[in-house]
PDB file of N, CA and C in Angstrom:
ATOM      1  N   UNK A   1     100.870  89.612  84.129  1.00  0.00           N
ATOM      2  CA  UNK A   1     101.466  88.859  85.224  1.00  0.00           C
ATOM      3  C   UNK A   1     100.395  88.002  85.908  1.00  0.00           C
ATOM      4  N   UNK A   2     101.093  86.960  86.251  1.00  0.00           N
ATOM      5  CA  UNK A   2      99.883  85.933  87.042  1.00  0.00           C
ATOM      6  C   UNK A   2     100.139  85.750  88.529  1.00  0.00           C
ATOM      7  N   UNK A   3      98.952  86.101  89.139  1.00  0.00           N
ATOM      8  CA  UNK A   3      99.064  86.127  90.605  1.00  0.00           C
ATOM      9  C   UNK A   3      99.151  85.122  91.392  1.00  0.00           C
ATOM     10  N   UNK A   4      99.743  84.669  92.528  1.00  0.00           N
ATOM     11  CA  UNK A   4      99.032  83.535  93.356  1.00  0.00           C
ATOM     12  C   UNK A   4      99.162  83.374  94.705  1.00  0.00           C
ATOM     13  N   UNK A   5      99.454  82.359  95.631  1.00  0.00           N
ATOM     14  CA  UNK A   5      99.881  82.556  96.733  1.00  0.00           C
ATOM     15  C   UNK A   5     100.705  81.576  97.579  1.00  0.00           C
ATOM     16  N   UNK A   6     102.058  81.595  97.811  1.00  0.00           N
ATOM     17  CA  UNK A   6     102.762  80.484  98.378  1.00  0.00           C
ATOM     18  C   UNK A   6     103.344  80.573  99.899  1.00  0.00           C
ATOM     19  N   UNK A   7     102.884  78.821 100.334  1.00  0.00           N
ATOM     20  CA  UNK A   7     103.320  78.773 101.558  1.00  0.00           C
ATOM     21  C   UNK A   7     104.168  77.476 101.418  1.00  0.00           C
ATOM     22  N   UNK A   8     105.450  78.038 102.676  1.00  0.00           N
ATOM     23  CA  UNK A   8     106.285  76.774 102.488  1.00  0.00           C
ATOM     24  C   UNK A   8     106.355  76.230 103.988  1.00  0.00           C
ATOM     25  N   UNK A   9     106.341  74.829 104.005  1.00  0.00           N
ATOM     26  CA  UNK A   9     105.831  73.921 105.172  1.00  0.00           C
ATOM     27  C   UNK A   9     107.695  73.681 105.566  1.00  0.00           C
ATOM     28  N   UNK A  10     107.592  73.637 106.779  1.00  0.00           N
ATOM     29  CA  UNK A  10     108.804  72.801 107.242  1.00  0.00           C
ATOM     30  C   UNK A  10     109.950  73.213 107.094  1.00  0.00           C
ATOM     31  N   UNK A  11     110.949  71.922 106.043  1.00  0.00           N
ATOM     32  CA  UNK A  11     112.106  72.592 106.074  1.00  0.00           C
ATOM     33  C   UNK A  11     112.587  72.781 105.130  1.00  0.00           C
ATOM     34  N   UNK A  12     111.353  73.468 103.933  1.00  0.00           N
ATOM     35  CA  UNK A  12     111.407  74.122 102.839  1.00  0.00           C
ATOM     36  C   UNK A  12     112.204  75.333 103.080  1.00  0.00           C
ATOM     37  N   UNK A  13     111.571  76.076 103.904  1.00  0.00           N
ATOM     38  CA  UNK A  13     111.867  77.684 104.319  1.00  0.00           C
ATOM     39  C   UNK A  13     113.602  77.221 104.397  1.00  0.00           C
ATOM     40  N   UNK A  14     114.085  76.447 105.187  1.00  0.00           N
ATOM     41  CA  UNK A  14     115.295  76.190 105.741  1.00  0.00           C
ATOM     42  C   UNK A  14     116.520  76.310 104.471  1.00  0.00           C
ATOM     43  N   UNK A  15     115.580  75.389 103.284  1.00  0.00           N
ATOM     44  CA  UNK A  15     116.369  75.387 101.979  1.00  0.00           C
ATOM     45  C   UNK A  15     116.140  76.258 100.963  1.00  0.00           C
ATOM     46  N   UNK A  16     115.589  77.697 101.466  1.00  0.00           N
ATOM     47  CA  UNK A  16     115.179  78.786 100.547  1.00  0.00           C
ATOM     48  C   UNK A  16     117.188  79.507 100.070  1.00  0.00           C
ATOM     49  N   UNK A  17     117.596  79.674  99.027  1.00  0.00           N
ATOM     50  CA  UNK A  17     119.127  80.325  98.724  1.00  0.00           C
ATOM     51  C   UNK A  17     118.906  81.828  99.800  1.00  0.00           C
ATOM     52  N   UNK A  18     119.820  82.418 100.304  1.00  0.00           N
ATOM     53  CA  UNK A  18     119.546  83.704 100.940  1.00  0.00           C
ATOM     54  C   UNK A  18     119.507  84.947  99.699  1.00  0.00           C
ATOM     55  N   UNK A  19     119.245  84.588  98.967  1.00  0.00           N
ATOM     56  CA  UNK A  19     118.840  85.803  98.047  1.00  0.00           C
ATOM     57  C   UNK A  19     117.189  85.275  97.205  1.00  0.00           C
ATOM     58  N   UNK A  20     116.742  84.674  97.955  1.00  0.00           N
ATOM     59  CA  UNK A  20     115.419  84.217  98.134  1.00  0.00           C
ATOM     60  C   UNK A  20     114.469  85.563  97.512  1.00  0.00           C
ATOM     61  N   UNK A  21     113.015  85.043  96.794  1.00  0.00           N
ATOM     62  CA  UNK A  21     112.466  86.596  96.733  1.00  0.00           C
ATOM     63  C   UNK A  21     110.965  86.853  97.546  1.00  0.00           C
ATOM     64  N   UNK A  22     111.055  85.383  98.768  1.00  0.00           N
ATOM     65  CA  UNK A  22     109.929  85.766  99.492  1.00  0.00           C
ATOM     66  C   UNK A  22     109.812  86.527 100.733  1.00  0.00           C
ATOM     67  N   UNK A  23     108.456  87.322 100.984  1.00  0.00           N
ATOM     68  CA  UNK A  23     109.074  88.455 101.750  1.00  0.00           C
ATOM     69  C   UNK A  23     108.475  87.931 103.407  1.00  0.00           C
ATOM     70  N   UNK A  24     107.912  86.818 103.191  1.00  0.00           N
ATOM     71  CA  UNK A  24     107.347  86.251 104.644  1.00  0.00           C
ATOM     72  C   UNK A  24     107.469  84.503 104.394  1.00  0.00           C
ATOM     73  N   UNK A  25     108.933  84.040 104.607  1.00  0.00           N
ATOM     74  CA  UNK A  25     109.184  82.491 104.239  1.00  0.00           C
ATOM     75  C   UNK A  25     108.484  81.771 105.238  1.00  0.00           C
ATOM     76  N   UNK A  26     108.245  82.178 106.276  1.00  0.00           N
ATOM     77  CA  UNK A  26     107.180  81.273 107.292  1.00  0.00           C
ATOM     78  C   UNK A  26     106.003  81.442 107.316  1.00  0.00           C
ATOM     79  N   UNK A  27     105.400  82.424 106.354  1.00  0.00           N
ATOM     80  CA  UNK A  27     103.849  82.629 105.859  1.00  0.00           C
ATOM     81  C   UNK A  27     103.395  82.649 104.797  1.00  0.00           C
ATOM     82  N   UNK A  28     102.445  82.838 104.346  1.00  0.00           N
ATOM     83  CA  UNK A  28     101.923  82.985 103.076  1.00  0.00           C
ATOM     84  C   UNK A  28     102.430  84.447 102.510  1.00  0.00           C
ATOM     85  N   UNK A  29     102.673  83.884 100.974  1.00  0.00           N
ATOM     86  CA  UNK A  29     103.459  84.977 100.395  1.00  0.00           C
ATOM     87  C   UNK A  29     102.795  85.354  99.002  1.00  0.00           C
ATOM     88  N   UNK A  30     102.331  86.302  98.412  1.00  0.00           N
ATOM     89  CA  UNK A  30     101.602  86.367  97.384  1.00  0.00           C
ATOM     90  C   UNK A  30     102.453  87.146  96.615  1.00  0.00           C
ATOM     91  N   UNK A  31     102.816  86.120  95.024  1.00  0.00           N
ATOM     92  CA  UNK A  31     103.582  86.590  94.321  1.00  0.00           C
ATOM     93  C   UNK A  31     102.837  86.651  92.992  1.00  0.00           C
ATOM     94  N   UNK A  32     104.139  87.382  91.915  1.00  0.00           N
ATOM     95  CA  UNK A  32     103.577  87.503  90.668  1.00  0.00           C
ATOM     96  C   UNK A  32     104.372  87.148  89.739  1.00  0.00           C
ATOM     97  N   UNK A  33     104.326  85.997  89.129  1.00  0.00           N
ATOM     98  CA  UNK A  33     104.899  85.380  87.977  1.00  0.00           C
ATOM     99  C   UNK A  33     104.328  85.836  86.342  1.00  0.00           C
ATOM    100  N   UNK A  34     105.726  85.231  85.556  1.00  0.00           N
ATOM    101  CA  UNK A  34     104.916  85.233  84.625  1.00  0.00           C
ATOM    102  C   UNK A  34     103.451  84.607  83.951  1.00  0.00           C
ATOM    103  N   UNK A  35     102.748  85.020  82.831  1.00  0.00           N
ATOM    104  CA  UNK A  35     101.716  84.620  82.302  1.00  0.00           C
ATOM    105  C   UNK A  35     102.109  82.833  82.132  1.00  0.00           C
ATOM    106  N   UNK A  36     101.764  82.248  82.054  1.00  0.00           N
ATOM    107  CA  UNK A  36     101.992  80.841  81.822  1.00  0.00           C
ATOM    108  C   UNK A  36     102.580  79.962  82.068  1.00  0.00           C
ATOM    109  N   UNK A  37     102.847  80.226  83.223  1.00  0.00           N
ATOM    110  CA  UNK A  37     103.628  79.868  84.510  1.00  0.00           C
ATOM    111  C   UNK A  37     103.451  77.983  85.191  1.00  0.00           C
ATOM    112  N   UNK A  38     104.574  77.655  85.409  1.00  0.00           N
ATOM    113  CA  UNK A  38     103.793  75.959  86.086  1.00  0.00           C
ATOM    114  C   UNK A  38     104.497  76.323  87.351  1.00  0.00           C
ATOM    115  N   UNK A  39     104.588  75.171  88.103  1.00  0.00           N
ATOM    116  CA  UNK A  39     105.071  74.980  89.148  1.00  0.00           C
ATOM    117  C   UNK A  39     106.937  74.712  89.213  1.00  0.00           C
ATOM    118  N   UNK A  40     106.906  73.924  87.894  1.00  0.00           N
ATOM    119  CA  UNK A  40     108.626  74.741  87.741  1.00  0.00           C
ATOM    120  C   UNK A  40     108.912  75.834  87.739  1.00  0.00           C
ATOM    121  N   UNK A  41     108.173  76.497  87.408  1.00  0.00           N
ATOM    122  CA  UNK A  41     108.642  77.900  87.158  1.00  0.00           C
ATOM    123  C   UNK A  41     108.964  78.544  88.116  1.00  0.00           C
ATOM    124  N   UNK A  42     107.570  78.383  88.960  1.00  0.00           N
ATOM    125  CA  UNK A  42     107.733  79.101  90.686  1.00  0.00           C
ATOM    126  C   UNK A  42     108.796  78.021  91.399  1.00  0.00           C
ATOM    127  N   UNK A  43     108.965  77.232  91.139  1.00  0.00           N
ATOM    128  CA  UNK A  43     110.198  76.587  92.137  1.00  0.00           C
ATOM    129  C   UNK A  43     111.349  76.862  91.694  1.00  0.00           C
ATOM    130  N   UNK A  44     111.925  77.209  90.460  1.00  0.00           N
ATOM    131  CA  UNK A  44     113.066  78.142  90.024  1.00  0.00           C
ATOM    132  C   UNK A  44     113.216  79.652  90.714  1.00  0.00           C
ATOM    133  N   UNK A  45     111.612  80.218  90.258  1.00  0.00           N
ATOM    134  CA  UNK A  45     111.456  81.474  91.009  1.00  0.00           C
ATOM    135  C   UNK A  45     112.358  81.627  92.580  1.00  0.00           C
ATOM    136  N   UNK A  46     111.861  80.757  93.196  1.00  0.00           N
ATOM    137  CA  UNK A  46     112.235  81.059  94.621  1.00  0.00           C
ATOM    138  C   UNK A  46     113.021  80.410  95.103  1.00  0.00           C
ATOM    139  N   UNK A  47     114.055  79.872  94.006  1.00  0.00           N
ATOM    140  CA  UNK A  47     115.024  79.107  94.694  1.00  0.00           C
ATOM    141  C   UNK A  47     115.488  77.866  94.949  1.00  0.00           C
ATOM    142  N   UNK A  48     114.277  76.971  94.834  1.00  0.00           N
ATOM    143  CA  UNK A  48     114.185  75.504  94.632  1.00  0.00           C
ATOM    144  C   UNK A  48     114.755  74.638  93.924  1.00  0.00           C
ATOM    145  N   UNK A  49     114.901  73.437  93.911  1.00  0.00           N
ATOM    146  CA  UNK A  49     115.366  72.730  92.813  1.00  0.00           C
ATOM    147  C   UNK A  49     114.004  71.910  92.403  1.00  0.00           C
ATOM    148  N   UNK A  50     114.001  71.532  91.198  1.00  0.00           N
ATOM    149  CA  UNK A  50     113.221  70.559  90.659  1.00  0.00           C
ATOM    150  C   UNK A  50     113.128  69.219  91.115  1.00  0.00           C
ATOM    151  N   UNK A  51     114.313  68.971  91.696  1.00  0.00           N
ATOM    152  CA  UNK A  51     114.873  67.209  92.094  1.00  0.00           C
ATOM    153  C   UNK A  51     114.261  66.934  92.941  1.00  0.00           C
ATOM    154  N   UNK A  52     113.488  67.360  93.661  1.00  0.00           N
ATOM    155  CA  UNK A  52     113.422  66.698  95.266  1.00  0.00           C
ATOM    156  C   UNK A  52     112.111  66.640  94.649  1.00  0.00           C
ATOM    157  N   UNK A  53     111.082  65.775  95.749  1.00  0.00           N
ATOM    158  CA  UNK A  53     109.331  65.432  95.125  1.00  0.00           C
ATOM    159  C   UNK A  53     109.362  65.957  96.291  1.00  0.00           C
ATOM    160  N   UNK A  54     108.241  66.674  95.681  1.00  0.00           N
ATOM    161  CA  UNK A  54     107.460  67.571  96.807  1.00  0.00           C
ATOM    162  C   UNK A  54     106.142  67.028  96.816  1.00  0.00           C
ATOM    163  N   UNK A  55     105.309  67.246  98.106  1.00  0.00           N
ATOM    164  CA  UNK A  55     104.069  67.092  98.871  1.00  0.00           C
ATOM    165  C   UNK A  55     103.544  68.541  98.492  1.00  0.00           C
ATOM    166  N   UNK A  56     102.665  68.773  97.489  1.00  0.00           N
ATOM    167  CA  UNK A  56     101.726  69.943  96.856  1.00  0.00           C
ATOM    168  C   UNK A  56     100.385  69.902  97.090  1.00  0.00           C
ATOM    169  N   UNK A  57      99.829  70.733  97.314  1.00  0.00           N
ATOM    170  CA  UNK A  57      98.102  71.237  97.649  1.00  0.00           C
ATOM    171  C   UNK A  57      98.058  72.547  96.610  1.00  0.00           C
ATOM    172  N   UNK A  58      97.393  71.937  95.714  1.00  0.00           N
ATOM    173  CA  UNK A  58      97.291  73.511  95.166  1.00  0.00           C
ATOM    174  C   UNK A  58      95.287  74.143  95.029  1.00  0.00           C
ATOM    175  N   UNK A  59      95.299  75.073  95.707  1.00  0.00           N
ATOM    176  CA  UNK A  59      93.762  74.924  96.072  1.00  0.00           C
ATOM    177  C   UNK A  59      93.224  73.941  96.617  1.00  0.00           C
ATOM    178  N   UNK A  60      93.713  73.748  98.057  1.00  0.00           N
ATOM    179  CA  UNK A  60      93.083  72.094  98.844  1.00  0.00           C
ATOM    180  C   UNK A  60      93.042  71.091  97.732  1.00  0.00           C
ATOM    181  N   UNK A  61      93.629  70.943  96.813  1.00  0.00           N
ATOM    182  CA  UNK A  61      93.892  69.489  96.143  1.00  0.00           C
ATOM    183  C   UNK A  61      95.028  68.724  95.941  1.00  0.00           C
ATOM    184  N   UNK A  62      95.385  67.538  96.401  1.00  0.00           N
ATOM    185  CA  UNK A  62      96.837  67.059  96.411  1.00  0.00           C
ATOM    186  C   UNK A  62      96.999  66.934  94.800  1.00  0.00           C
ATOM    187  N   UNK A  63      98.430  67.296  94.427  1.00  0.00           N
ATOM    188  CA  UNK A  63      99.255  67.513  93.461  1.00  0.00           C
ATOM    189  C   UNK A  63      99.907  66.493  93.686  1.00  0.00           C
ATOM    190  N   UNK A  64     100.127  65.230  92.655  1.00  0.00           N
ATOM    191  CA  UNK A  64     100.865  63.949  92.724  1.00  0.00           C
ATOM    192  C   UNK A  64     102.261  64.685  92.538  1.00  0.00           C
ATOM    193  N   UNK A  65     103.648  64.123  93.180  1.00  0.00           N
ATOM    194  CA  UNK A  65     104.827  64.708  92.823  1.00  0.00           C
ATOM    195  C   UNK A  65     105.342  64.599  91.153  1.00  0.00           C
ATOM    196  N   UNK A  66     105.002  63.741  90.298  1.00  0.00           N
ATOM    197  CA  UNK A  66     105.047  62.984  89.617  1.00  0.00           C
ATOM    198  C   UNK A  66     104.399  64.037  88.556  1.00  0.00           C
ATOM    199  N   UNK A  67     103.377  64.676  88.789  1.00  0.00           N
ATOM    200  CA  UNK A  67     103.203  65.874  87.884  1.00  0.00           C
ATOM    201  C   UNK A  67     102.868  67.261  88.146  1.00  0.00           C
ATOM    202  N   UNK A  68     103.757  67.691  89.353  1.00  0.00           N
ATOM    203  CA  UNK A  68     103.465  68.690  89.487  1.00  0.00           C
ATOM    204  C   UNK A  68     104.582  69.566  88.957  1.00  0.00           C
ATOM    205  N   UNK A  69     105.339  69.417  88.584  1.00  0.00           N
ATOM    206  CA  UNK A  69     106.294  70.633  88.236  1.00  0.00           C
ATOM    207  C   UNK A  69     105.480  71.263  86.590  1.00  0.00           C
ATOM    208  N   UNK A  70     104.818  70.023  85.856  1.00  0.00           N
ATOM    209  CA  UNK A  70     104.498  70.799  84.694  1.00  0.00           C
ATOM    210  C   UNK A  70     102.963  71.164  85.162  1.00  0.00           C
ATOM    211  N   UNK A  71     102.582  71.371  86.352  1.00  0.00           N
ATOM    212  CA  UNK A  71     101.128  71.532  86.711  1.00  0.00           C
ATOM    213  C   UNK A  71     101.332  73.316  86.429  1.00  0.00           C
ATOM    214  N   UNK A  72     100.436  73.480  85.400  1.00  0.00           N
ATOM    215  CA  UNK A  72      99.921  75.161  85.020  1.00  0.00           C
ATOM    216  C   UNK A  72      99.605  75.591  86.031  1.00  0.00           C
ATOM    217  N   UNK A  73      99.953  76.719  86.242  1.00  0.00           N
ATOM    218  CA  UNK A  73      98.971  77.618  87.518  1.00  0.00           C
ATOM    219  C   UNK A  73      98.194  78.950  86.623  1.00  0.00           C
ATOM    220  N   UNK A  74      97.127  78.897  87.658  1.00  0.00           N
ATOM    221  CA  UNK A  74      96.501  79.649  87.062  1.00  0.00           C
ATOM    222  C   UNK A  74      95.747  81.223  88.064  1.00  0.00           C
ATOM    223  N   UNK A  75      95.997  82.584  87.632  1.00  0.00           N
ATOM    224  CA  UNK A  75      95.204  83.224  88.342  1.00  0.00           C
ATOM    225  C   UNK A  75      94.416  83.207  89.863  1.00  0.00           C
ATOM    226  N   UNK A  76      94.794  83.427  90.717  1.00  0.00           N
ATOM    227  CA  UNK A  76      94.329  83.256  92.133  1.00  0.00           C
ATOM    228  C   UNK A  76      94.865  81.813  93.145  1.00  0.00           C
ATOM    229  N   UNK A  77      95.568  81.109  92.180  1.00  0.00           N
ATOM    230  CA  UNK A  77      96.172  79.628  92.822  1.00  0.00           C
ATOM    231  C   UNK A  77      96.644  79.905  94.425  1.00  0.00           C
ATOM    232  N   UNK A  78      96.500  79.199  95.268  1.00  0.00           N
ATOM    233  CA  UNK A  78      97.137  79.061  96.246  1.00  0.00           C
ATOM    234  C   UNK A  78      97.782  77.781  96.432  1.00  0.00           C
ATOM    235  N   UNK A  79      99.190  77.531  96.469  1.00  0.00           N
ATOM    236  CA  UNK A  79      99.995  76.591  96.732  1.00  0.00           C
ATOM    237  C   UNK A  79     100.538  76.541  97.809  1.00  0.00           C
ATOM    238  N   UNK A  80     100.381  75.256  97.858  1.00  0.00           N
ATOM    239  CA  UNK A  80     101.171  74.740  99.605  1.00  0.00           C
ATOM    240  C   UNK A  80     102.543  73.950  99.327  1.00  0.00           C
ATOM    241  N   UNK A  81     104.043  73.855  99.673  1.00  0.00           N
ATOM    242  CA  UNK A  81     104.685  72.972  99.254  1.00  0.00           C
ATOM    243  C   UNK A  81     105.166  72.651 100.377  1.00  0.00           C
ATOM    244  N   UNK A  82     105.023  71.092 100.796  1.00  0.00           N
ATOM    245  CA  UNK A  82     105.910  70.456 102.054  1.00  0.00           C
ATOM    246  C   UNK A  82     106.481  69.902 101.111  1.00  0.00           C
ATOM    247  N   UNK A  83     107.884  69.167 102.412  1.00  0.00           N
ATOM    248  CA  UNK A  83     109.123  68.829 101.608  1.00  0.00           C
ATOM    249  C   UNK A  83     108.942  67.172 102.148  1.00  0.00           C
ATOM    250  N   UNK A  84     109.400  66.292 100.693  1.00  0.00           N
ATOM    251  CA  UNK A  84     108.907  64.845 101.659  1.00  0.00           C
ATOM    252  C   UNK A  84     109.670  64.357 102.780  1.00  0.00           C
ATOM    253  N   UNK A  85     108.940  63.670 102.827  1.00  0.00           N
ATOM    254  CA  UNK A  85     108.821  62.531 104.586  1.00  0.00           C
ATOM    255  C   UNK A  85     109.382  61.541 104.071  1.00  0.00           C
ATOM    256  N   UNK A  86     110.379  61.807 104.943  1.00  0.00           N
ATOM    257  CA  UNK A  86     111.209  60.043 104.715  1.00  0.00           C
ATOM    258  C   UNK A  86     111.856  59.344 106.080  1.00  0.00           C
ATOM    259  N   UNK A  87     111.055  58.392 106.469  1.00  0.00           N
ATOM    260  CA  UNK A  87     111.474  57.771 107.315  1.00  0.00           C
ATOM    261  C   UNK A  87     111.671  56.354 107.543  1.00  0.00           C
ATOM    262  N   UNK A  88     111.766  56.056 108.491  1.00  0.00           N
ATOM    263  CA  UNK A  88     112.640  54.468 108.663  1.00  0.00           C
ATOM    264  C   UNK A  88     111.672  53.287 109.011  1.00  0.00           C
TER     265      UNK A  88
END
């Protein structure tokens, strides 16, 4: 199993399904996926959809939306996901 750690910004938490499997949606949550895992994977994991572009930090580094769903994670990752900004 591969470890890591997710936090969801905003009004991610808001759009978590209520059978969600994080156990602190307004904090950091350290989960365990499978071995070979991307960022689709964990956004299936917990509920997410693929469709929307997300604003990603994975280890203080911005994650373009554009390739993060097939972005590998790896062992100790910490991910950040805000939900985008769209304004007028």
């Amino acid at each position: 199993r591969l470890k890591v750690s997710l936090k969801l910004v905003g009004t991610l938490v808001e759009r978590l399904p209520l059978n969600h499997p994080l156990h602190h949606p307004k904090g950091t949550n350290e989960l365990e996926l499978p071995e070979e895992s991307d960022v689709g994977v964990l956004l299936h994991y917990i509920g997410l959809g693929q469709d929307s572009e997300y604003f990603a930090m994975i280890n203080n580094d911005h994650i373009p939306s554009d390739k993060l769903t097939a972005r590998a994670l790896e062992e100790g990752d910490s991910i950040v996901l805000i939900p985008p900004i769209k304004g007028g």
